[in-house]
C-alpha atoms as a PDB file:
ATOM      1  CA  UNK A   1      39.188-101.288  26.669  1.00  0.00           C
ATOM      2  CA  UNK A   2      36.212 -99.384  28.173  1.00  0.00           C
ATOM      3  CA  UNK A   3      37.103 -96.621  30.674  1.00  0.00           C
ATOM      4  CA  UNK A   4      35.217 -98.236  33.867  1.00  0.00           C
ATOM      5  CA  UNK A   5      37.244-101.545  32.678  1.00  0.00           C
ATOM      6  CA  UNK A   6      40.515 -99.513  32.210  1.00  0.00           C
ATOM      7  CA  UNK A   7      39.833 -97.660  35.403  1.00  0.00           C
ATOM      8  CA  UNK A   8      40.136-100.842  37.470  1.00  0.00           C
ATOM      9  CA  UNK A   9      43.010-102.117  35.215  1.00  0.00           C
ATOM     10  CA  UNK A  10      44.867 -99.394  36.702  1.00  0.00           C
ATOM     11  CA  UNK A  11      44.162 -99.298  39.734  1.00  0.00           C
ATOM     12  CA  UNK A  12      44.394-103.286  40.499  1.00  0.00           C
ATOM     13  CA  UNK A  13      47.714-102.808  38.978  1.00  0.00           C
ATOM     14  CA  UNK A  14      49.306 -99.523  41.007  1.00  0.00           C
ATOM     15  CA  UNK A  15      47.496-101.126  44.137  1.00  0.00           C
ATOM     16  CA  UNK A  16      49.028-104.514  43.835  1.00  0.00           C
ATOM     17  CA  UNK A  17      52.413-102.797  42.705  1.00  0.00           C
ATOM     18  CA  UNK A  18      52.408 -99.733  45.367  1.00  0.00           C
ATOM     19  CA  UNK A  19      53.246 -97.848  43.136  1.00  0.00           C
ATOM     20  CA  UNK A  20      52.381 -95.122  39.805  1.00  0.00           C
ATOM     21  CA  UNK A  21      54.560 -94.557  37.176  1.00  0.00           C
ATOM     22  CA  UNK A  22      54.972 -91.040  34.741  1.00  0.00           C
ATOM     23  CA  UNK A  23      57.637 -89.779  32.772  1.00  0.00           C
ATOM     24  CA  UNK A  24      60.277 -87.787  33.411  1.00  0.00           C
ATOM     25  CA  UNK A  25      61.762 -84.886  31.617  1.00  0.00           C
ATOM     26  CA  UNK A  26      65.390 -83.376  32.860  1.00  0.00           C
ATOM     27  CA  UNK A  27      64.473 -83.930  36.430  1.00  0.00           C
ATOM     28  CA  UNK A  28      60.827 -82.483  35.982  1.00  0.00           C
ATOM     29  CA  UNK A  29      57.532 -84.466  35.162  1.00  0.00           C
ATOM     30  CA  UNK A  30      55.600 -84.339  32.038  1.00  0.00           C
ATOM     31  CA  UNK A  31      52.485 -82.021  32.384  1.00  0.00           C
ATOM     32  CA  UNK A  32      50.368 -81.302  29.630  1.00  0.00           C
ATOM     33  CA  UNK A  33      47.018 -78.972  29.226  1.00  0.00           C
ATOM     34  CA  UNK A  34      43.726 -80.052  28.405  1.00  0.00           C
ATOM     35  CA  UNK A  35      42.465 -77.626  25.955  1.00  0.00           C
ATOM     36  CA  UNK A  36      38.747 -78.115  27.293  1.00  0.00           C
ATOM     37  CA  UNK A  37      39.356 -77.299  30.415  1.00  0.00           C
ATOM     38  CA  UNK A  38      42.520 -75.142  30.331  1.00  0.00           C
ATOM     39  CA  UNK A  39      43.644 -77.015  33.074  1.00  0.00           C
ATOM     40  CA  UNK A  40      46.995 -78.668  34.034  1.00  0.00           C
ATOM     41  CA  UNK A  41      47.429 -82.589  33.873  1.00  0.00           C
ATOM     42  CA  UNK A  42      49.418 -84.593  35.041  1.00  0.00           C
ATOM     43  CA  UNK A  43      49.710 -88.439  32.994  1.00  0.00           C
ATOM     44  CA  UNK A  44      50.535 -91.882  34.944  1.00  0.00           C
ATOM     45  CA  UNK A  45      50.672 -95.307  33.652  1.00  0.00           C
ATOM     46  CA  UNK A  46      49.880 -98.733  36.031  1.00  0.00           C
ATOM     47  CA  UNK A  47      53.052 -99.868  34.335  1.00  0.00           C
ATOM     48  CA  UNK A  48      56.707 -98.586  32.780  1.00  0.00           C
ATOM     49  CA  UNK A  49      56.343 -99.932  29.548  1.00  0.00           C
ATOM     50  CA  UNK A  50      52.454 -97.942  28.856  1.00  0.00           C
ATOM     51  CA  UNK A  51      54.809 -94.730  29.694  1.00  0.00           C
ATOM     52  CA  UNK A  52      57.487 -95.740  27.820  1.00  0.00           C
ATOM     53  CA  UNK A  53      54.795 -96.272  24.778  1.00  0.00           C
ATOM     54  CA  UNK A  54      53.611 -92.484  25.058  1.00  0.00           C
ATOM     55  CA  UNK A  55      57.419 -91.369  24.879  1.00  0.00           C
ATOM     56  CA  UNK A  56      57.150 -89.766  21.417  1.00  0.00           C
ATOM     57  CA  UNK A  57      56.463 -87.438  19.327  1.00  0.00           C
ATOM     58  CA  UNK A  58      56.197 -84.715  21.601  1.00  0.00           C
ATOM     59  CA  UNK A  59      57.258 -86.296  25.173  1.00  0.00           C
ATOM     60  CA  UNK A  60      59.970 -88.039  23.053  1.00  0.00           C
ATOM     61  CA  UNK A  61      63.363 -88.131  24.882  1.00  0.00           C
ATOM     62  CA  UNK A  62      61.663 -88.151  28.620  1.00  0.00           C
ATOM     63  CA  UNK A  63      61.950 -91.906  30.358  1.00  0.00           C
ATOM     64  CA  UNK A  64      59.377 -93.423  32.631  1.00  0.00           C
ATOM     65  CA  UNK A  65      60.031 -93.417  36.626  1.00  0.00           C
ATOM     66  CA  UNK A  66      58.142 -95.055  39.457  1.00  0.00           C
ATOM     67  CA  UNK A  67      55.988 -93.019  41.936  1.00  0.00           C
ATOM     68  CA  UNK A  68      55.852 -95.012  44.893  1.00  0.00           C
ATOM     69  CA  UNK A  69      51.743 -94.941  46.018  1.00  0.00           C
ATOM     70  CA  UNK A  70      52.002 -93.343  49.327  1.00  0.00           C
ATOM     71  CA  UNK A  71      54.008 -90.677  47.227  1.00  0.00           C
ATOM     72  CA  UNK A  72      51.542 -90.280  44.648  1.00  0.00           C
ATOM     73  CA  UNK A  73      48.641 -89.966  47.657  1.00  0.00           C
ATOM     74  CA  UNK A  74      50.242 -87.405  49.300  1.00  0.00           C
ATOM     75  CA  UNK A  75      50.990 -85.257  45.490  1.00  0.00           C
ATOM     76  CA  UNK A  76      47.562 -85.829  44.663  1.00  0.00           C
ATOM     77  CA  UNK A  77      46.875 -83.157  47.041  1.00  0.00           C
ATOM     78  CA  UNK A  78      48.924 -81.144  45.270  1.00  0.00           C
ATOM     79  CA  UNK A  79      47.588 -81.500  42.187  1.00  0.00           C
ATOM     80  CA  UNK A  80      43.933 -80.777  43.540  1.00  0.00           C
ATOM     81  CA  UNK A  81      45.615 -77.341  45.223  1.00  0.00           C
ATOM     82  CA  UNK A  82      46.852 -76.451  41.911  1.00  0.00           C
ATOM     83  CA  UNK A  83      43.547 -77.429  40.251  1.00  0.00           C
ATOM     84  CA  UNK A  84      45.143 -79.953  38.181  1.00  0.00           C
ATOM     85  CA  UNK A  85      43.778 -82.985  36.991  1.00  0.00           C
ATOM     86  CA  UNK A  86      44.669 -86.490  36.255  1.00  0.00           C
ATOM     87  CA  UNK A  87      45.288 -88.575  33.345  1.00  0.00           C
ATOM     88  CA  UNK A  88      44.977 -91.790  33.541  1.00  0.00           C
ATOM     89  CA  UNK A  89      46.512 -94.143  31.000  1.00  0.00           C
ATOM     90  CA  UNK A  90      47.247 -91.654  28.237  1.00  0.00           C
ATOM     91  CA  UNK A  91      48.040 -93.968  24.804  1.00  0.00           C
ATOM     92  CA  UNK A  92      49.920 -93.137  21.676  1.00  0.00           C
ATOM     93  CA  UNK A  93      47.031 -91.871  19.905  1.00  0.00           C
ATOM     94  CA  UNK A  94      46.240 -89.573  22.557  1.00  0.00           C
ATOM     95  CA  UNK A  95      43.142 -90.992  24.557  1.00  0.00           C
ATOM     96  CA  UNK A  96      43.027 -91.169  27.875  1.00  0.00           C
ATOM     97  CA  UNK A  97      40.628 -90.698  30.804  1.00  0.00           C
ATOM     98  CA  UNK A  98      41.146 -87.223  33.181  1.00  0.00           C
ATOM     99  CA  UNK A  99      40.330 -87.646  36.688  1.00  0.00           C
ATOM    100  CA  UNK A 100      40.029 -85.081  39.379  1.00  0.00           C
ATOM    101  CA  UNK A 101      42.721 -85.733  41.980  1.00  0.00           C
ATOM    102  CA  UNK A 102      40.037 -85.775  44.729  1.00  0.00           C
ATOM    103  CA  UNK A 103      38.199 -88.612  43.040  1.00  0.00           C
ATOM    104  CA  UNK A 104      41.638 -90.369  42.057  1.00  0.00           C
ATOM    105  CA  UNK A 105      42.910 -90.227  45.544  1.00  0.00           C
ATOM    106  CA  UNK A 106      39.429 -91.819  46.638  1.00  0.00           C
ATOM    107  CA  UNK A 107      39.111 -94.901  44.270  1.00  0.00           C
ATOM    108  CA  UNK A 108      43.009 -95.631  45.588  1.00  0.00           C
ATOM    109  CA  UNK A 109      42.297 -95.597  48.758  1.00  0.00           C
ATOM    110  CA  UNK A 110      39.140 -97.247  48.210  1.00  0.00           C
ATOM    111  CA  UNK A 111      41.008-100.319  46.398  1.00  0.00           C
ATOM    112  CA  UNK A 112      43.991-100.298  49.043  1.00  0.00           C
ATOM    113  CA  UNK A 113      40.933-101.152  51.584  1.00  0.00           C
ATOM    114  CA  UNK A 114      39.709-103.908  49.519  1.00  0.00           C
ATOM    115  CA  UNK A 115      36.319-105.100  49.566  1.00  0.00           C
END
């Protein structure tokens, strides 16, 4: 799937669903660092079973939870504070498309308004 085509995947999805998922580790959330940037990110999935799909090798052992939206709006902020950034649908073979948390935050509210 393209990224502009995956990009509204996504957010269709977590709109329509209220709601983000990520994994879990031991009570904590997955992070990982982009080596690029040397920056923090943080992965979410429109949907449990993506996560659940990424739980290996590495992130094996950690189980996907649900972030409800107006959770993951409010974190965002967060993120952006701690100059994180955003992964959006990470796969198995390790794609996925980073997002500044400003920008995230704006194309969710941005679908939650509708057209």
């Amino acid at each position: 799937m393209q990224p502009d085509a995956l990009m509204t995947y996504f957010l269709t999805q977590v709109t329509d669903e209220h709601a983000v998922h990520a994994l879990l580790r031991a009570d904590r959330w997955v992070t990982f660092l982009d080596e690029e940037s040397g920056r923090s990110v943080f992965p979410v999935w429109s949907h449990p079973d993506f996560a659940k799909a990424c739980a290996v090798e590495e992130w094996a052992g950690t189980t996907p939870d649900d972030v409800p939206l107006d959770d993951w709006l409010r974190f965002l902020s967060r993120l952006e504070a701690d100059g994180s950034l955003v992964a959006v649908m990470p796969r198995p073979d390790g794609s996925h498309l980073l997002v500044e948390p400003s920008r995230h935050r704006g194309d969710l509210e941005s679908f939650l308004d509708g057209p």
